[in-house]
Protein backbone atom coordinates (compact mmCIF):
# COMPACT_ATOMS: atom_id res chain seq x y z
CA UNK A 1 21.38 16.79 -8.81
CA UNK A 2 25.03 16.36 -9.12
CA UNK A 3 27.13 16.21 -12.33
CA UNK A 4 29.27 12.68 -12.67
CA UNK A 5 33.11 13.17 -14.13
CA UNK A 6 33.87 12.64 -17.56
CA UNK A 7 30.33 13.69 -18.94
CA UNK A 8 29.00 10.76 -17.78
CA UNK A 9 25.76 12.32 -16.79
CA UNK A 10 23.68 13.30 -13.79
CA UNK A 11 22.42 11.71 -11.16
CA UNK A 12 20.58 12.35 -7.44
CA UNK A 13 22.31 12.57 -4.46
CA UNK A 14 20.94 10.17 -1.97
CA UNK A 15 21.60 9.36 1.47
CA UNK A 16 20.81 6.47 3.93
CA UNK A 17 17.55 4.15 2.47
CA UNK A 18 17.94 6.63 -0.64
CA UNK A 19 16.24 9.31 0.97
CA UNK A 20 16.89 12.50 -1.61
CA UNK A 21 17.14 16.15 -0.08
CA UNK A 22 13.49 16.89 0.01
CA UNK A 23 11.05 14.77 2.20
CA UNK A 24 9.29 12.30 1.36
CA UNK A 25 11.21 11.63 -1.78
CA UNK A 26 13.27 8.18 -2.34
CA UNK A 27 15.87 7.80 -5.23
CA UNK A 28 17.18 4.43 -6.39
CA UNK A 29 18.51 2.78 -9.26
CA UNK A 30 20.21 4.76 -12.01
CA UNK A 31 18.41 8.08 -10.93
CA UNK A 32 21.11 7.71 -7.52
CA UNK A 33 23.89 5.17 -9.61
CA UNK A 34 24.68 5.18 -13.37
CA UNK A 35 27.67 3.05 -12.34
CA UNK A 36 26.03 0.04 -10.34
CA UNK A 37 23.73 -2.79 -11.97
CA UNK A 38 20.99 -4.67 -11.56
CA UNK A 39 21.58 -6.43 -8.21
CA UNK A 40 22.87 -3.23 -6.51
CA UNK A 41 19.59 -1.08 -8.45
CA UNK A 42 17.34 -3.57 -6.85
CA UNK A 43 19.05 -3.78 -3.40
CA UNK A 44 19.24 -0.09 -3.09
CA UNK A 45 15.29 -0.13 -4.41
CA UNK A 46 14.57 -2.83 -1.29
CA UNK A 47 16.00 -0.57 1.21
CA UNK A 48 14.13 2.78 0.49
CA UNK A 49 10.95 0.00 0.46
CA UNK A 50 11.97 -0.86 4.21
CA UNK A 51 12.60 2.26 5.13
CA UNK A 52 9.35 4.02 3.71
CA UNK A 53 7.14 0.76 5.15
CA UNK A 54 8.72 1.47 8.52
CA UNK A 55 7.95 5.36 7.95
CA UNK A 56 4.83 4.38 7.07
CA UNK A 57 4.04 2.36 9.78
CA UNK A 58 5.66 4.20 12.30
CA UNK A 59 3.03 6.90 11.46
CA UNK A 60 0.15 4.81 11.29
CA UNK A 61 0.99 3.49 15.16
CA UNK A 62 0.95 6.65 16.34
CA UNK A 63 -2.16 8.03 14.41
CA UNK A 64 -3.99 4.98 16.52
CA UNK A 65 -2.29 5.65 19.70
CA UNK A 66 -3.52 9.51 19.78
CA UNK A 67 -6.48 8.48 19.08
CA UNK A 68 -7.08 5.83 21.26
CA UNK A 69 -5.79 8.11 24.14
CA UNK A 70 -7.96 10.87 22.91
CA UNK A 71 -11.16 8.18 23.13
CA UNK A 72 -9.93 7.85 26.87
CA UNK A 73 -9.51 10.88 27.81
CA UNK A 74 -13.33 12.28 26.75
């Protein structure tokens, strides 16, 4: 959480795709931006979507792999 200037709030701090500080855990819109609007809110709220879908999927790939290789192995 980081304090804006002028006592304009709080918001999250965010990195690339919006990823916050702790895993797992995506921050877009005004939670990461008081100062954008809609188009940017939404844009930044499409990316984190990619990124956790490719997460996601990246996961599930390998979950199916390991097993597959553990069918072959036994």
């Amino acid at each position: 959480m980081e304090e804006l200037p002028d006592n304009m709030g709080r918001r999250f701090a965010s990195g690339m795709a919006s990823t916050a500080e702790a895993p797992g855990v995506w921050v877009a819109g005004s939670a990461a931006d008081l100062a954008a609007q809609v188009g940017a809110f939404a844009a930044a709220g499409a990316l984190a979507a990619s990124h956790i879908n490719a997460l996601l999927a990246t996961a599930g790939a390998d979950a199916a792999l390991a097993a597959a290789q553990g069918a072959i192995t036994t």
